[in-house]
Protein backbone atom coordinates (compact mmCIF):
# COMPACT_ATOMS: atom_id res chain seq x y z
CA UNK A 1 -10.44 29.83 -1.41
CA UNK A 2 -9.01 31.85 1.42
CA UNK A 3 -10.64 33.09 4.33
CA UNK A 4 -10.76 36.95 4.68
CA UNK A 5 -12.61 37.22 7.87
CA UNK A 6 -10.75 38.69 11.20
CA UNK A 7 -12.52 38.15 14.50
CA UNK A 8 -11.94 40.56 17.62
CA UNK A 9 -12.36 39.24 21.19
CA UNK A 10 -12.27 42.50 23.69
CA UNK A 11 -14.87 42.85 26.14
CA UNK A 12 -14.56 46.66 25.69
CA UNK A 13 -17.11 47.90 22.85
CA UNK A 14 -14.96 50.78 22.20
CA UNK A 15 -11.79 48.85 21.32
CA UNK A 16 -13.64 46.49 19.45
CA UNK A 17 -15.23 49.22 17.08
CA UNK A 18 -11.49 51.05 16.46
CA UNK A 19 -10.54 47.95 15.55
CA UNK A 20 -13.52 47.23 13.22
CA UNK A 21 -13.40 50.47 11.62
CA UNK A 22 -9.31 49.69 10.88
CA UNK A 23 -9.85 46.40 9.42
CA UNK A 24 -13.39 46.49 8.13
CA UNK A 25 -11.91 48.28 4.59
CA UNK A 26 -10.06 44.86 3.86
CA UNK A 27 -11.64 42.54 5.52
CA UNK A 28 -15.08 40.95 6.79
CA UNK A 29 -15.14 41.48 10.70
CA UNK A 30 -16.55 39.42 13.35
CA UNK A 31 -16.59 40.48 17.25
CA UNK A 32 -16.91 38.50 20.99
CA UNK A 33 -17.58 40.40 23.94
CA UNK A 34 -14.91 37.79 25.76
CA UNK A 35 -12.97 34.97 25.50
CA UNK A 36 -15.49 32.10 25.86
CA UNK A 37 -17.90 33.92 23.59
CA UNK A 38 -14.26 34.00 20.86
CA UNK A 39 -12.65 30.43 21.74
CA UNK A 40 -16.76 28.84 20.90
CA UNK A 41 -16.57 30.83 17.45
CA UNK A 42 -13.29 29.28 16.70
CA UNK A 43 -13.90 25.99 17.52
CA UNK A 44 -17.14 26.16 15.59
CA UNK A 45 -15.44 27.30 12.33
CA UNK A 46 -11.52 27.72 12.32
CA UNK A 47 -11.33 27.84 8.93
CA UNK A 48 -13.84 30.72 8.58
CA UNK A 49 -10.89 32.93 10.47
CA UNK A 50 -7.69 34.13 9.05
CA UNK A 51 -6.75 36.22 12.13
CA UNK A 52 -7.54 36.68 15.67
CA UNK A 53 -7.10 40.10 17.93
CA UNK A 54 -7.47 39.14 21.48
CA UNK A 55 -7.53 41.06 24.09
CA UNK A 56 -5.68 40.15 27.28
CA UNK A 57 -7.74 40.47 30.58
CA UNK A 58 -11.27 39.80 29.92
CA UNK A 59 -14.02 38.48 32.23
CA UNK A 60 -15.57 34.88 31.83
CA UNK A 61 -11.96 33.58 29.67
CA UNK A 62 -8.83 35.86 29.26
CA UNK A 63 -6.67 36.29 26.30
CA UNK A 64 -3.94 33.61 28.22
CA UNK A 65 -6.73 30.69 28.56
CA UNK A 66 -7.90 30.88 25.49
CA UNK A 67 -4.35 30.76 23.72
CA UNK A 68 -3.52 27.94 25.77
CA UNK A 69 -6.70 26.47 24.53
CA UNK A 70 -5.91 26.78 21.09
CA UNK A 71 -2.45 25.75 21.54
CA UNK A 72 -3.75 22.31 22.99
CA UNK A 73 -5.28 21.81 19.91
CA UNK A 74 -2.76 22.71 17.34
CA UNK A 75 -4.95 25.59 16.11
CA UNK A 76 -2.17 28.33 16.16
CA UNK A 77 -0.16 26.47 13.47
CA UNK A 78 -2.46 27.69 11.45
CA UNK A 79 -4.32 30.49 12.66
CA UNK A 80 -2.53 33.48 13.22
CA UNK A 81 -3.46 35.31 16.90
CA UNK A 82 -2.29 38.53 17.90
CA UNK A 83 -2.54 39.74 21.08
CA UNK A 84 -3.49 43.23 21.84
CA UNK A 85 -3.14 44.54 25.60
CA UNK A 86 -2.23 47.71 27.50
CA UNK A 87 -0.77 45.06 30.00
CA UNK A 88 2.35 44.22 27.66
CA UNK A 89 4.23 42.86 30.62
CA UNK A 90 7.20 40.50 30.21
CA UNK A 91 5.77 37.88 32.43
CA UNK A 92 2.66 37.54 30.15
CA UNK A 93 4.82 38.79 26.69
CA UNK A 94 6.87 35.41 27.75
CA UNK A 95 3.67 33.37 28.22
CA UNK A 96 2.14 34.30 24.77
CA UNK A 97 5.09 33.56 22.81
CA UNK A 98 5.37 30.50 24.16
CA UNK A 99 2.15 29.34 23.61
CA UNK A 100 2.25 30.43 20.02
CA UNK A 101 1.09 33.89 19.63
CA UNK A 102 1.97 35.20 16.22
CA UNK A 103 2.55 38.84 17.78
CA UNK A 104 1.83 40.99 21.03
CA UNK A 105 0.90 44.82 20.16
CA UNK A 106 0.61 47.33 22.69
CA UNK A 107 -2.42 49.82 23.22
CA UNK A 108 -3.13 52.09 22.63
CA UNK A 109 -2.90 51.00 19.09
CA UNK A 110 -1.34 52.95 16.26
CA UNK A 111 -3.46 51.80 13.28
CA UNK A 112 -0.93 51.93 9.94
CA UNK A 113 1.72 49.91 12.39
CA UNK A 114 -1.32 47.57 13.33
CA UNK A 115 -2.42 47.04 9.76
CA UNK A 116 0.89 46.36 8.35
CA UNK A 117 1.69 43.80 10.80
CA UNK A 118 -1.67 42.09 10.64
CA UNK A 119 -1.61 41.83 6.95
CA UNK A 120 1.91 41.16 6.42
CA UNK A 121 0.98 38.09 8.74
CA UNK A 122 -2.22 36.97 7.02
CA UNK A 123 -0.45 36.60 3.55
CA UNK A 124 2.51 35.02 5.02
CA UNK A 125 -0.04 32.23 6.20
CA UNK A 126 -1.97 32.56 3.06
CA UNK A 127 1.31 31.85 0.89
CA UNK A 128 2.12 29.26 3.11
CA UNK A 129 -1.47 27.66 2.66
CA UNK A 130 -1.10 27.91 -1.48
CA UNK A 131 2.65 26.29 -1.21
CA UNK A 132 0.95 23.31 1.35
CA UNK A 133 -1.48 22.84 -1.37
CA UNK A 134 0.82 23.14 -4.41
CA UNK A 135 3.40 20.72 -2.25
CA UNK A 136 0.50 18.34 -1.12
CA UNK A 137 -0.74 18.44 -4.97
CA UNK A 138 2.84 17.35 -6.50
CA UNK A 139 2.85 14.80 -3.38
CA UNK A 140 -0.30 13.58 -4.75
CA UNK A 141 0.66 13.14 -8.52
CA UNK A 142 4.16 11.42 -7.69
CA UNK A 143 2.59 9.03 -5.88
CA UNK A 144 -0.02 8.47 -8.48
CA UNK A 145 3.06 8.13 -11.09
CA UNK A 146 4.85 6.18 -8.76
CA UNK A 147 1.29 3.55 -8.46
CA UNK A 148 1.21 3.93 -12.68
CA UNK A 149 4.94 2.77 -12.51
CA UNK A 150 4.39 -0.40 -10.39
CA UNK A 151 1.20 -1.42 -11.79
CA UNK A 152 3.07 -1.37 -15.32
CA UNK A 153 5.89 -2.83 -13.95
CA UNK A 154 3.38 -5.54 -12.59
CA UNK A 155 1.96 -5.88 -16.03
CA UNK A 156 4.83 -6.44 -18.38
CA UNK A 157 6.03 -9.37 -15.52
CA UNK A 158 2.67 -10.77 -16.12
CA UNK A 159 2.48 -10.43 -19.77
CA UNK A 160 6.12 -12.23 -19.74
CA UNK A 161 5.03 -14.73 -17.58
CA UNK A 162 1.31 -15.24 -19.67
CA UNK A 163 3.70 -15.27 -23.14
CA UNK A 164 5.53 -18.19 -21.91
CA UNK A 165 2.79 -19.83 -20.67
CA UNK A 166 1.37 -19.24 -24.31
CA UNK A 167 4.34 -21.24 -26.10
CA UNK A 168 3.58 -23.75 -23.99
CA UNK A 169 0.11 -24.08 -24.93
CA UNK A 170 -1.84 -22.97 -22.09
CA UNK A 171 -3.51 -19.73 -21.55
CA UNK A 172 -1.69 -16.71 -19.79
CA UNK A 173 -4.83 -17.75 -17.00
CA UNK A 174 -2.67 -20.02 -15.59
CA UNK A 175 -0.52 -17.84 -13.70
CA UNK A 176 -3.22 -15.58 -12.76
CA UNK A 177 -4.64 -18.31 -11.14
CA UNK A 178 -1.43 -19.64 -9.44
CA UNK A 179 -1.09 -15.76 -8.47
CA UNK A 180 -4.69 -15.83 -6.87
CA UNK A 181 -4.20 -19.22 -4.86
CA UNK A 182 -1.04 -18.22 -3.35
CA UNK A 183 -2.56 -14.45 -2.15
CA UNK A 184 -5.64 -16.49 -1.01
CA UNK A 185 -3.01 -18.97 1.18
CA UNK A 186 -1.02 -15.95 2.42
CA UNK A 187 -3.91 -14.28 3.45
CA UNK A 188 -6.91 -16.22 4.81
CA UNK A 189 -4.19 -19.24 6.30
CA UNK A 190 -2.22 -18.63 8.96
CA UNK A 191 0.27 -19.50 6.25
CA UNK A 192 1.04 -16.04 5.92
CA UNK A 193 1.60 -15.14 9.63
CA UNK A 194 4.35 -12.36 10.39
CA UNK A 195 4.28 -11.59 6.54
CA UNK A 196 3.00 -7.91 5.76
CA UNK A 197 0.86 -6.97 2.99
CA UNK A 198 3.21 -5.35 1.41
CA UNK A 199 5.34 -8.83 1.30
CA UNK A 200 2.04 -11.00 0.15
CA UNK A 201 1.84 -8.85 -2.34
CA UNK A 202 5.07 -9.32 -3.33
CA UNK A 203 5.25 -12.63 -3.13
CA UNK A 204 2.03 -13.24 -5.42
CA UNK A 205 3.36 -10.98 -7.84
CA UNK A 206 6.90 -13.25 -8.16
CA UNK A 207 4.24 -16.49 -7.90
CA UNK A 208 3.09 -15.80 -11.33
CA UNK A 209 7.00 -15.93 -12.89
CA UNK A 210 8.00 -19.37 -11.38
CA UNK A 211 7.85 -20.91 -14.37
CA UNK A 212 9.82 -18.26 -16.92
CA UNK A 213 13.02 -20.37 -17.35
CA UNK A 214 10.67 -22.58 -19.88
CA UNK A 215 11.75 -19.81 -22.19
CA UNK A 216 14.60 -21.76 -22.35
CA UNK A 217 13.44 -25.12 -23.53
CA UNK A 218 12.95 -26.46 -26.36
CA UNK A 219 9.59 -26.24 -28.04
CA UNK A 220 9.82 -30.21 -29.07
CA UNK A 221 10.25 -30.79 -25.02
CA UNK A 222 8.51 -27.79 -23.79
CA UNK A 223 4.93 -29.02 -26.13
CA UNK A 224 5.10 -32.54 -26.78
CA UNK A 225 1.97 -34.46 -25.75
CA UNK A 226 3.29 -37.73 -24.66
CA UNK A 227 5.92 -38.63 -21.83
CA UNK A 228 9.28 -37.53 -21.64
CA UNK A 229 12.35 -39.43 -22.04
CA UNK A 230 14.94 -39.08 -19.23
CA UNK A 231 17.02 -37.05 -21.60
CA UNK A 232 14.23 -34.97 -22.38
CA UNK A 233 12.95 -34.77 -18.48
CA UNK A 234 16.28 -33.95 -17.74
CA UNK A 235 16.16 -30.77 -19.88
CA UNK A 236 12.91 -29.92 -18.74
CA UNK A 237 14.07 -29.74 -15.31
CA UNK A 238 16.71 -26.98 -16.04
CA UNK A 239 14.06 -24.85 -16.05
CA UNK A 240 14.10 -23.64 -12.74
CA UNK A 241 17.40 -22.88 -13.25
CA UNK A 242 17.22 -20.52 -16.06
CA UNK A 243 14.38 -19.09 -14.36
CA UNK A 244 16.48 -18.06 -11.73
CA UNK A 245 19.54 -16.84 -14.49
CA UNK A 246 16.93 -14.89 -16.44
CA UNK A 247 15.49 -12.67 -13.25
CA UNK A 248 18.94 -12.35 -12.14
CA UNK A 249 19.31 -10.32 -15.76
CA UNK A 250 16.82 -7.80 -15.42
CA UNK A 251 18.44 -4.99 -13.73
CA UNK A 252 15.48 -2.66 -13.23
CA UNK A 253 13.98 -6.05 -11.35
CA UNK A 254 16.22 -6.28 -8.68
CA UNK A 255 15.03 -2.91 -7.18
CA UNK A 256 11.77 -4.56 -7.04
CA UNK A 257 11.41 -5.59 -3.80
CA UNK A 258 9.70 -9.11 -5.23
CA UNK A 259 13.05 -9.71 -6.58
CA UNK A 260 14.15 -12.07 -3.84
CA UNK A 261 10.84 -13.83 -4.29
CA UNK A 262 10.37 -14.11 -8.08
CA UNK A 263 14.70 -15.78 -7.92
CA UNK A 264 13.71 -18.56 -5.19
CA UNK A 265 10.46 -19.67 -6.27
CA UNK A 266 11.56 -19.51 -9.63
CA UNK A 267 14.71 -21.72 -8.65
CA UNK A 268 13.09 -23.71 -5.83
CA UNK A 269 8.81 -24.51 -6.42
CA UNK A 270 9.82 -28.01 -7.80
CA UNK A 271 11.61 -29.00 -4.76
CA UNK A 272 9.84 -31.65 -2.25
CA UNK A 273 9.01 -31.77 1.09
CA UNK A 274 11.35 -35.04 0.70
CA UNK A 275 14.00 -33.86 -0.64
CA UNK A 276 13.19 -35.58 -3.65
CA UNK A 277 12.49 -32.67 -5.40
CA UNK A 278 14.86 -30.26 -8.19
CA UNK A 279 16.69 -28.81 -8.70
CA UNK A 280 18.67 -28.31 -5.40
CA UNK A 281 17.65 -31.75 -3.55
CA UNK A 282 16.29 -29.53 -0.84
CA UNK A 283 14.71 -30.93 2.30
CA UNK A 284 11.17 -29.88 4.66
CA UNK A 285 11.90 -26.36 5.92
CA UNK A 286 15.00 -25.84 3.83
CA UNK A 287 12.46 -24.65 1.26
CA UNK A 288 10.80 -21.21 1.84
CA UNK A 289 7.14 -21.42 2.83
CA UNK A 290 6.37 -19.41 -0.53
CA UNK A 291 8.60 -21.72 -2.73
CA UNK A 292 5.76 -24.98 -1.28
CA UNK A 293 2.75 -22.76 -1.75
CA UNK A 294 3.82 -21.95 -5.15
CA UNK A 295 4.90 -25.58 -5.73
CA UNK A 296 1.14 -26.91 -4.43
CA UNK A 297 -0.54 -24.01 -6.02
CA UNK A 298 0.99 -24.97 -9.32
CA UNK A 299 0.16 -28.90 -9.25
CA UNK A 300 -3.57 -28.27 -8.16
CA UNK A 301 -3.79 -25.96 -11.10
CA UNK A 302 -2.24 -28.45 -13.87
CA UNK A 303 -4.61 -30.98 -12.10
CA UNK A 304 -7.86 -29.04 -12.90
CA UNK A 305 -6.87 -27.98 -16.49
CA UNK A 306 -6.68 -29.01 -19.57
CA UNK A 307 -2.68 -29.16 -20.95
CA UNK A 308 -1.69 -30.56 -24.23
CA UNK A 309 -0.46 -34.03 -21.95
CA UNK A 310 -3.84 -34.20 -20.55
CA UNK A 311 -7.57 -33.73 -20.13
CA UNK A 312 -8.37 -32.11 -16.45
CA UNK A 313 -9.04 -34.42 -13.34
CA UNK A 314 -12.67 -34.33 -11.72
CA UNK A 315 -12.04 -32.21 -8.07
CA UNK A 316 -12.25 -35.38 -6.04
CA UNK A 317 -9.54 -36.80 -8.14
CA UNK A 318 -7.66 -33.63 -8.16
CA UNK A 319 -7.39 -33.85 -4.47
CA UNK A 320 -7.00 -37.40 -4.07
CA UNK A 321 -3.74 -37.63 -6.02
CA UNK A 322 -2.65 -34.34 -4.08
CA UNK A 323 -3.36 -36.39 -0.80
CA UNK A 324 -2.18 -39.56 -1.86
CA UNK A 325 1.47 -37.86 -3.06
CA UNK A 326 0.90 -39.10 -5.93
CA UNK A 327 2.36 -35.77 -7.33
CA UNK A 328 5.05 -35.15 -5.17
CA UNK A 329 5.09 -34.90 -1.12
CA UNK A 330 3.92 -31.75 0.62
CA UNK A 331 4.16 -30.09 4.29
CA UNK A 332 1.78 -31.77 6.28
CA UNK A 333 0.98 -28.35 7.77
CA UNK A 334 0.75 -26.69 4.04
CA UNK A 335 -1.60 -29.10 2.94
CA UNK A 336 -4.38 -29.36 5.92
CA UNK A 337 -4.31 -25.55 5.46
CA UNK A 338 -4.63 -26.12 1.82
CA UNK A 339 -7.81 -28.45 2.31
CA UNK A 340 -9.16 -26.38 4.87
CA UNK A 341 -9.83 -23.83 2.13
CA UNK A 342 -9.40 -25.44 -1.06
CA UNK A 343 -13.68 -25.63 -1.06
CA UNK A 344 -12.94 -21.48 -1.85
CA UNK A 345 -10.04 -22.15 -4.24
CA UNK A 346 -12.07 -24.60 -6.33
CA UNK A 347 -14.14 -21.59 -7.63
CA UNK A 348 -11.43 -21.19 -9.84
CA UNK A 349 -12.36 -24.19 -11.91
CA UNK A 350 -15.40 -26.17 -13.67
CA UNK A 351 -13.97 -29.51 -12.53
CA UNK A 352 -14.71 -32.71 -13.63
CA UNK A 353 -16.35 -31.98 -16.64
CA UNK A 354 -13.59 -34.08 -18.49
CA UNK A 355 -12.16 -37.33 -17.24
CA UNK A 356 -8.12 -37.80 -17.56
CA UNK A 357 -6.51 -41.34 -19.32
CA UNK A 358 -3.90 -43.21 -18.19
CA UNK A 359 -1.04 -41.36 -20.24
CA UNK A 360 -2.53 -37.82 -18.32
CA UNK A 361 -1.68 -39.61 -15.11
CA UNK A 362 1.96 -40.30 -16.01
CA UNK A 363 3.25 -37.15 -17.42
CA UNK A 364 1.90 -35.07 -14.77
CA UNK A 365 3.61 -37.36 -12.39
CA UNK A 366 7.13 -36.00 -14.38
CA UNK A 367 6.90 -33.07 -13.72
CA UNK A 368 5.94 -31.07 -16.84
């Protein structure tokens, strides 16, 4: 809907009703005996208005004050003012243009050449109005297609990453989870200081894929329910690897800007804060701070859960072994942030209902 209402401001009653009568065929008509009376109508409503006729020198406000007015508030971009005056001097011709009148017409009017000009501007800013809306519409829908695009990009990662986690006999919860722990550090640690949302998002998005190089291995290896030989650990370790190979394959990926994310923690959440880690040997700060959160967010989840090598830890033993190192070492910084919220992260999990035997605590140990 378009406004069709044009509001005079002359303080002469006899101007204002030639102009009335002239407009009032096409148009509703409103009137203000000066320019205070006008500028409070306009500020009250400025979308009620699709044209003002203002009169120049008026007591209480003149035409000039209230343009500037108007101006100040970035109401003539879209409100069309002309400026009707038996005064059309240069000096105050200059001053209206640059304030933003639309035109300056000269009394004594002549009506057809007054009509045509008012109404020529009116659609212009009515046209202009329909393509802001059509524009701002189209705006709207690309970026809705844009949001259906990522979240569907988003989904077939995850459903990779939950399909893999499938063959290897765990539910595609598992990387949800890791997902969740490693937003939760990012965001509520200071963990995740001079990271933007836009890169925590990221990063938990490439969290959940650190483990699709098992792909790659063997389901003998990959599934088997007692401990690994050192052949077989050895292949189980190339994981990381592939990981990293397989990314590096999907082309539409690397325009994702969790890319760079998805290839190092892929590559790098089984090295140690030792350096006793895989598959790189790398050493404290040489691994990225999202590589160790992934790396801790991954061994607290195989603690709590059930896998095919094990029955899940009780939460006291879950953190125990986590403290201890009995699972690796960790950043001394990573982990007191980890405790000082793990009491939240545990909410993810029914611990303890099943107690772990002495084969659970060695395979876990390896790595699997």
């Amino acid at each position: 809907m378009y406004s069709d209402t044009i509001l005079i401001i002359d303080d002469d009653l006899f101007n204002r009703g030639i102009l009335d009568n002239l407009f009032s065929p096409y148009y509703a008509v409103e009137e203000a005996e000066n320019g205070r009376v006008g500028l409070d109508k306009i500020l009250a409503s400025p979308e009620h208005y699709c044209a003002i006729l203002l009169d120049v020198v008026m007591p209480e406000m003149d035409g000039l004050e209230v343009l500037r007015r108007l101006n100040d508030l970035g109401y003539l971009e879209r409100l069309p003012v002309f400026l009707i005056t038996a005064e059309a001097v240069e000096s105050t011709m200059r001053e209206a243009y640059r304030l933003g009148v639309m035109d300056v017409i000269s009394k004594p009017i002549i009506p057809y050449v007054v009509l045509r000009r008012v109404n020529s501007v009116v659609e212009l800013f009515r046209a202009r109005k329909r393509l802001g809306a059509v524009v701002q519409q189209q705006h709207s829908q690309l970026l809705d297609q844009a949001q259906k695009i990522i979240e569907l990009n988003q989904g077939m990662l995850e459903a990779l990453s939950a399909a893999i986690e499938f063959r290897n006999g765990e539910s595609g919860e598992h990387v949800r989870r890791i997902h969740d722990i490693t937003k939760f550090l990012l965001t509520h640690t200071p963990l995740g200081e001079g990271l933007s949302e836009e890169d925590i998002e990221s990063i938990s998005l490439a969290a959940v894929m650190h483990d699709v190089g098992k792909i790659a291995i063997p389901d003998a290896i990959l599934n088997k329910p007692g401990k690994l030989t050192p052949e077989e650990y050895e292949v189980m370790k190339t994981h990381t690897i592939q990981g990293e190979h397989l990314l590096e394959k999907i082309p539409q990926l690397k325009d994702h800007r969790t890319y760079r994310y998805a290839c190092d923690i892929a590559r790098h959440h089984h090295e140690r804060w030792d350096g006793r880690g895989y598959p790189d040997g790398l050493k404290g700060e040489e691994i990225s701070i999202w590589a160790q959160i992934v790396s801790l967010a991954d061994v607290y989840d195989a603690l709590s859960c059930k896998r095919v090598y094990k029955d899940a830890f009780p939460r006291e033993k879950v953190l125990q072994m986590i403290r201890d190192g009995e699972c690796g070492v960790f950043n001394p910084a990573l982990l007191e942030y980890f405790f000082s919220v793990e009491g939240e992260l545990s909410k993810l999990y029914d611990h303890g209902e099943k107690k772990s035997d002495e084969k659970g605590d060695k395979t876990i140990s390896e790595g699997k």
